[in-house]
Structure formats: C-alpha cells, structure tokens
Protein backbone atom coordinates (compact mmCIF):
# COMPACT_ATOMS: atom_id res chain seq x y z
CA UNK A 1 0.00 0.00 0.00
CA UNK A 2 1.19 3.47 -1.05
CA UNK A 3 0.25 6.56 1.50
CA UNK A 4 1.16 9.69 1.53
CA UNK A 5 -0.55 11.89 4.49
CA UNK A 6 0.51 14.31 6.82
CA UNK A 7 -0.57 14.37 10.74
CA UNK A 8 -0.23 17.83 11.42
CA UNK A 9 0.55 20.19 8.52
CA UNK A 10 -1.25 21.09 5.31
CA UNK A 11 0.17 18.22 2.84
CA UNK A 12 0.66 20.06 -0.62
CA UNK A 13 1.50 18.74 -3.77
CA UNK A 14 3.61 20.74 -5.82
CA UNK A 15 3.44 20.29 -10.04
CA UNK A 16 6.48 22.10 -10.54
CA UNK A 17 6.83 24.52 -13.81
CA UNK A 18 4.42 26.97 -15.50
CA UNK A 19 0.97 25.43 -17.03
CA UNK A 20 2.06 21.98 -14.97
CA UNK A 21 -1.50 19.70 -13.96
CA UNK A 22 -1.70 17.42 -10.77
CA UNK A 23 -2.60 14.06 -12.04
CA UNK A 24 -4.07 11.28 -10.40
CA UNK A 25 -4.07 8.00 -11.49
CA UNK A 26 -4.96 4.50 -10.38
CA UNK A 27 -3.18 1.50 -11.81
CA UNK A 28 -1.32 3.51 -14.18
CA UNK A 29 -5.23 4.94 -15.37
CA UNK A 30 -5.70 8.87 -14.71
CA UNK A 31 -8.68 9.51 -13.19
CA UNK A 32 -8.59 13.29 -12.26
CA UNK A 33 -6.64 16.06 -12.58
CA UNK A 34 -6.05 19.64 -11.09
CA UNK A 35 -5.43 22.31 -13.54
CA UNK A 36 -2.60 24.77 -12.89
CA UNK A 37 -5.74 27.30 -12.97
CA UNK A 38 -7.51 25.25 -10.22
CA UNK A 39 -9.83 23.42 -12.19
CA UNK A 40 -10.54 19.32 -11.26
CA UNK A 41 -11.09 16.93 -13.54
CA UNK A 42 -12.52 13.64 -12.86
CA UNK A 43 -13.14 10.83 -15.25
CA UNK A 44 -16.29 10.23 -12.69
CA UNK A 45 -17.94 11.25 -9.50
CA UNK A 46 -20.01 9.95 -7.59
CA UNK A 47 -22.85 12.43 -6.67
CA UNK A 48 -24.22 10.76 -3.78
CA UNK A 49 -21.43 11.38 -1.80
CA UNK A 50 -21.86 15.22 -2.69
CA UNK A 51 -22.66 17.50 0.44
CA UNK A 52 -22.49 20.74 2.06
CA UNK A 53 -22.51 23.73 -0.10
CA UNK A 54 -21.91 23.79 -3.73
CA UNK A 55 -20.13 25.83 -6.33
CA UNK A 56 -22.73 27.00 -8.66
CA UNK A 57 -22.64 25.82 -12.53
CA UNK A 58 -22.96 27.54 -15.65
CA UNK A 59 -25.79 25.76 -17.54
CA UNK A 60 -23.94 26.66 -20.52
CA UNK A 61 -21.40 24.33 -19.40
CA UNK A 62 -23.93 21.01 -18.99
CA UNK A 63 -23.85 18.46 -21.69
CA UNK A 64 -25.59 15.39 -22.76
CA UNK A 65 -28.85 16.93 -21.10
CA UNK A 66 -32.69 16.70 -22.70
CA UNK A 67 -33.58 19.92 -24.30
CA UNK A 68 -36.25 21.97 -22.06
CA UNK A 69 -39.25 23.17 -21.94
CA UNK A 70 -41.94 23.05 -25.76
CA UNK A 71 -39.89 22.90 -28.99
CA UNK A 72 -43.07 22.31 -30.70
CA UNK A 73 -46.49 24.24 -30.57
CA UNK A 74 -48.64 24.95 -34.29
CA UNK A 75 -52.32 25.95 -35.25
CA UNK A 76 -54.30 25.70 -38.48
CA UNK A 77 -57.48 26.76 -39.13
CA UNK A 78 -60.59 26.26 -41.59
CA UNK A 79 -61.09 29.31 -44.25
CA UNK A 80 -64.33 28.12 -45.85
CA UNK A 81 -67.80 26.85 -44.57
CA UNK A 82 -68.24 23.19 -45.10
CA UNK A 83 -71.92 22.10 -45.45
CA UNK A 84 -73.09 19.06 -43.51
CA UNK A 85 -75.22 16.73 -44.67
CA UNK A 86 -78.08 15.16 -42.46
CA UNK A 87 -76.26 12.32 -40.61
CA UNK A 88 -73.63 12.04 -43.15
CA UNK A 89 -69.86 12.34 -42.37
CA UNK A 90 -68.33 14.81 -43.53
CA UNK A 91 -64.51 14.67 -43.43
CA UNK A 92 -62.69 18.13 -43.00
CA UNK A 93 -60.03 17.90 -46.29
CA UNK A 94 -59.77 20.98 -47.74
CA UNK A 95 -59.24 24.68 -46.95
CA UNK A 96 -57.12 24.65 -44.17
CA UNK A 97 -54.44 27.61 -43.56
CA UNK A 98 -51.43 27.79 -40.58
CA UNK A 99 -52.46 30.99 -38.37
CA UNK A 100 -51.13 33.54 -39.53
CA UNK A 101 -53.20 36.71 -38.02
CA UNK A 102 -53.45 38.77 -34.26
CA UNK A 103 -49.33 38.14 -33.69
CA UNK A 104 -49.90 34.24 -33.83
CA UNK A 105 -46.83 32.77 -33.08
CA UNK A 106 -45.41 29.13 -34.10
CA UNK A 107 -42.81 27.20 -32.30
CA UNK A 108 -40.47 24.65 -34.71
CA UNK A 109 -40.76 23.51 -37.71
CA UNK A 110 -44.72 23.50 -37.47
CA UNK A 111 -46.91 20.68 -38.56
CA UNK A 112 -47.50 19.99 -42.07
CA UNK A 113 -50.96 19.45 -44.35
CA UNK A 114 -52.26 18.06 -47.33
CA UNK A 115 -55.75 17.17 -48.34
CA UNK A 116 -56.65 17.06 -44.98
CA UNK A 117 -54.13 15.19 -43.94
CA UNK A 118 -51.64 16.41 -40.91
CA UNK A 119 -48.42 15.26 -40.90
CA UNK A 120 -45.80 15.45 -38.06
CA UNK A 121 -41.78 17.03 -38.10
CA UNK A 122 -40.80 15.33 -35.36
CA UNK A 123 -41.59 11.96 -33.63
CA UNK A 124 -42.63 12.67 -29.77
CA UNK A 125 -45.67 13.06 -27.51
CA UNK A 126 -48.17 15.26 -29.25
CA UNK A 127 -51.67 17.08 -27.65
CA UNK A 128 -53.53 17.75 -30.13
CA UNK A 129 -56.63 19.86 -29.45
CA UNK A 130 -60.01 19.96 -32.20
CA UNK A 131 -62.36 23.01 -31.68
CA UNK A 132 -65.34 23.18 -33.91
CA UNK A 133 -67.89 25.86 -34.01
CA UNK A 134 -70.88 25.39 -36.58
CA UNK A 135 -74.22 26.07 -36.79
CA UNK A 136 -77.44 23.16 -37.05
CA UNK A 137 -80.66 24.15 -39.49
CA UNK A 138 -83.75 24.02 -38.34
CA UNK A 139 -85.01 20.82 -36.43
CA UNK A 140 -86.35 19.42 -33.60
CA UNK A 141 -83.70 17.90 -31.71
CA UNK A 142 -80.10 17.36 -33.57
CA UNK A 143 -76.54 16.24 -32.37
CA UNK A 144 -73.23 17.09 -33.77
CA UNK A 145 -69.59 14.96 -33.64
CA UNK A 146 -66.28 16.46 -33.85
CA UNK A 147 -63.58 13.19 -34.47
CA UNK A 148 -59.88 12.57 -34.55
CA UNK A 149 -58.66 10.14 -36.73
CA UNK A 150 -55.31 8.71 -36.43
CA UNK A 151 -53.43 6.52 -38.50
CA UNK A 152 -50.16 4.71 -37.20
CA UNK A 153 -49.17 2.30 -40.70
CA UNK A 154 -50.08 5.44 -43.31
CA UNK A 155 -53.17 3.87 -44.22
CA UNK A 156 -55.84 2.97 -41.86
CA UNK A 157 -57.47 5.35 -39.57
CA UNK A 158 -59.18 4.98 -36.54
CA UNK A 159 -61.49 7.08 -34.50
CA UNK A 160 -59.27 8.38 -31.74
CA UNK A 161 -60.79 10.98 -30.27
CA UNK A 162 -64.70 12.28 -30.38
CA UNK A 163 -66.61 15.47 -29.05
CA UNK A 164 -70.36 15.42 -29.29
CA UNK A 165 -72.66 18.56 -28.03
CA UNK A 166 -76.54 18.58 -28.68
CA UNK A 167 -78.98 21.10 -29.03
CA UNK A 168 -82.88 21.68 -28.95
CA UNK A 169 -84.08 24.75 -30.77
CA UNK A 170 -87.82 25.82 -32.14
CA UNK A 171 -86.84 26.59 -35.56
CA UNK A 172 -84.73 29.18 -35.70
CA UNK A 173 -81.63 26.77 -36.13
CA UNK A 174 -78.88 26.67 -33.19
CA UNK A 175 -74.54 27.66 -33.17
CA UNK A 176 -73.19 24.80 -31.21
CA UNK A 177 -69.75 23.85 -30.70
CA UNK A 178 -67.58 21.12 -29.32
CA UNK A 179 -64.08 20.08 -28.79
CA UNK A 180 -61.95 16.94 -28.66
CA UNK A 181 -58.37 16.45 -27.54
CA UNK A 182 -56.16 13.53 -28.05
CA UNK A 183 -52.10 12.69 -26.93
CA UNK A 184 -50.24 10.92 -30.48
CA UNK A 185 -47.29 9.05 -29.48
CA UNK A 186 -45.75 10.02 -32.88
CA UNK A 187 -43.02 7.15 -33.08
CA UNK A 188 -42.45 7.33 -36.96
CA UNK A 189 -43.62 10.56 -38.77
CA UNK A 190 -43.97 9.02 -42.37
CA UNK A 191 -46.48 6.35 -40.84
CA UNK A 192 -48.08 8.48 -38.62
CA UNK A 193 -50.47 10.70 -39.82
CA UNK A 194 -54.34 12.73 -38.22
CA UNK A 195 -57.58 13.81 -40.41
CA UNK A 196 -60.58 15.64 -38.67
CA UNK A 197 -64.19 14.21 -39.25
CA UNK A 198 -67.73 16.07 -38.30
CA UNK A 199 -71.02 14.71 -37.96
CA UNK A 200 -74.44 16.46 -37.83
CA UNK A 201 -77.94 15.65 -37.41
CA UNK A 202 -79.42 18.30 -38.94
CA UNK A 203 -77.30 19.46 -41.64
CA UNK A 204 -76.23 23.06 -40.94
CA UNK A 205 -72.23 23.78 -41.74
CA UNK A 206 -68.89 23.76 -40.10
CA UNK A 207 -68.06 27.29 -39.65
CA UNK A 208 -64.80 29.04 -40.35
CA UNK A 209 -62.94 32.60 -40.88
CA UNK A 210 -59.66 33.74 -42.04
CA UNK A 211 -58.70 36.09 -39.81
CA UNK A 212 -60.24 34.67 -36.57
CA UNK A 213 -60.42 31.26 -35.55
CA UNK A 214 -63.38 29.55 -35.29
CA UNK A 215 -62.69 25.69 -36.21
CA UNK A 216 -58.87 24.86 -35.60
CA UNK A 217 -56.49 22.68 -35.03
CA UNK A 218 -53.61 22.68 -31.73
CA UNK A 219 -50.72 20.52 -31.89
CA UNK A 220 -48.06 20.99 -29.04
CA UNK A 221 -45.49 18.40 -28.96
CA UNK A 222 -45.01 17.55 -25.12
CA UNK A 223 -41.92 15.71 -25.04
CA UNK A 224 -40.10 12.92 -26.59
CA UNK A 225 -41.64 9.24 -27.22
C-alpha cells in the first residue's frame, strides 16, 4: 500500500513549472486532474457522496442533457364553410391555412398538411386539441360529432378521439360547438399521420374565418416518445 498523508501540517502537492497539472491515477489509469488554474477533472464522481454547499454551474457548461421546456407548438385553421349533410360524415379535407393573423406565433418547424391530412416534423408526444364551431338548421332535436382520426401504418385510420354537443331549438336553427383532444405518441412521422371528421344531425355547416379562428387545429409536442 502506497500513502502519503501528513498528521499535522497542510500536505501540498507541488506540479512544478508553468501550465504543470496534478494528475491522479490508479493502476497507471488517470482519473482526475487539477489544472494549474484550479480546475478538477474527474473521469467520474459519484454524486451521492456530494454534500455541504456547492459551487454553482454555468448551464452553458452542462452536456448530454434533454432539451427543455416546448420545442413544438402549431395551429391551423378552416377558411371556408363546409356544409353538412343530415347524418352524413363529412370529413374536414380541404381549406385549411397555418395561423397567420393577431401576432400568432409558431414554435419549430410546425406541422405539415395536405388534403386534410396532418403530418408530423418530429416523432414525440403530441396534444392535439379539435375546436369546432358550426351552426345546425332548423329541427327538432339534432346532435353534432367532432372526431380525430389517427393513422399509425399510413393507411388505416381509426377514430381516436370524439366530441359530441346537442342542441334543442324551435326553428330558428342553433350555433353549437364542441371540442376533442387527443395525446399521439408520434413514433415514426412518415407512418403516422391525423384527419378531422364532423357529424351532424341536422345538416347546418362547419363554420370558419380567415382572420379569426373559429374551427382549428392545436398541436403541441409535449416531449419525446
């Protein structure tokens, strides 16, 4: 056994010469070091065995760490009316337009669409968010579905998500809205993909505006899958 102490004086270790470390090794291995400006270096440390008070760190200086906080967070919108059959679906596929009015503000790369169709940058936890305002014509009674539909193989699509709101009016025909949220583990983005769907019994349309939202999508991406 090698020891080097001393009982009652400050031991010091002296790396003699200008820019000079202080090396420690084990078995012929370094395993930390003391700069000649102060700084140690240590292959590994074992932070359980941390206490008292500690030096403060620059974040600046942390590596190999998860990025923080949303890197993800788009809205789209519908720019023209789509009329609604009685009890018929009617699948939202054109018209749509990214927000773009009122200092909207994207974060990332943003979502992409086509046909309808809503295709992901990234792969990650998404919340996804479906508002839909519209209006019912005249009936007795009526109901009204707002759907997502998620695909996970690019081709078949399932009902993942569904909002329904009803409404009783005399005649004069009724605005009603409803809204459906859903969390897409997005694990591959060509396979997975999300469509809207809407459902009335009593016709009317699914309303919409350019400049003001009134049937939109949210995506924020929470995290990664």
């Amino acid at each position: 056994m090698s020891t080097i102490k001393s009982s009652t004086e400050h031991l010091t270790l002296n790396a003699d010469g200008s820019g000079k470390d202080i090396k420690f090794q084990a078995n012929g291995v370094e395993k930390a070091s003391i700069s000649s400006a102060g700084a140690f270096t240590s292959t590994s440390i074992d932070a359980t065995k941390l206490t008292g008070n500690l030096p403060a760190i620059s974040g600046a200086s942390l590596t190999g760490l998860p990025a923080g906080g949303i890197t993800e967070a788009d809205q789209w919108r519908l720019t023209s009316n789509v009329t609604l059959g009685n009890d018929l679906v009617s699948q939202l596929n054109a018209n749509w337009e990214r927000v773009d009015t009122d200092g909207f503000g994207k974060l990332g790369t943003g979502v992409s669409e086509s046909s309808g169709t809503f295709s992901f940058p990234s792969t990650g936890v998404w919340l996804i968010t479906f508002n839909v305002n519209g209006h019912v014509f005249n009936t007795s009674s009526s109901y009204y579905n707002a759907s997502i539909y998620t695909t996970t193989n690019n081709s078949t699509y399932s009902e993942a998500a569904l909002a329904q709101t009803s409404a009783y009016n005399s005649g004069a025909g009724t605005y009603i809205s409803a809204s459906a949220t859903f969390m897409f583990d997005v694990t591959d983005v060509s396979t997975h993909k999300l469509r809207t769907q809407v459902i009335s019994i009593g016709g009317g349309f699914v309303q919409s505006n350019t400049s003001a939202t009134r049937t939109g999508l949210t995506f924020i991406k929470l995290g990664d899958t």
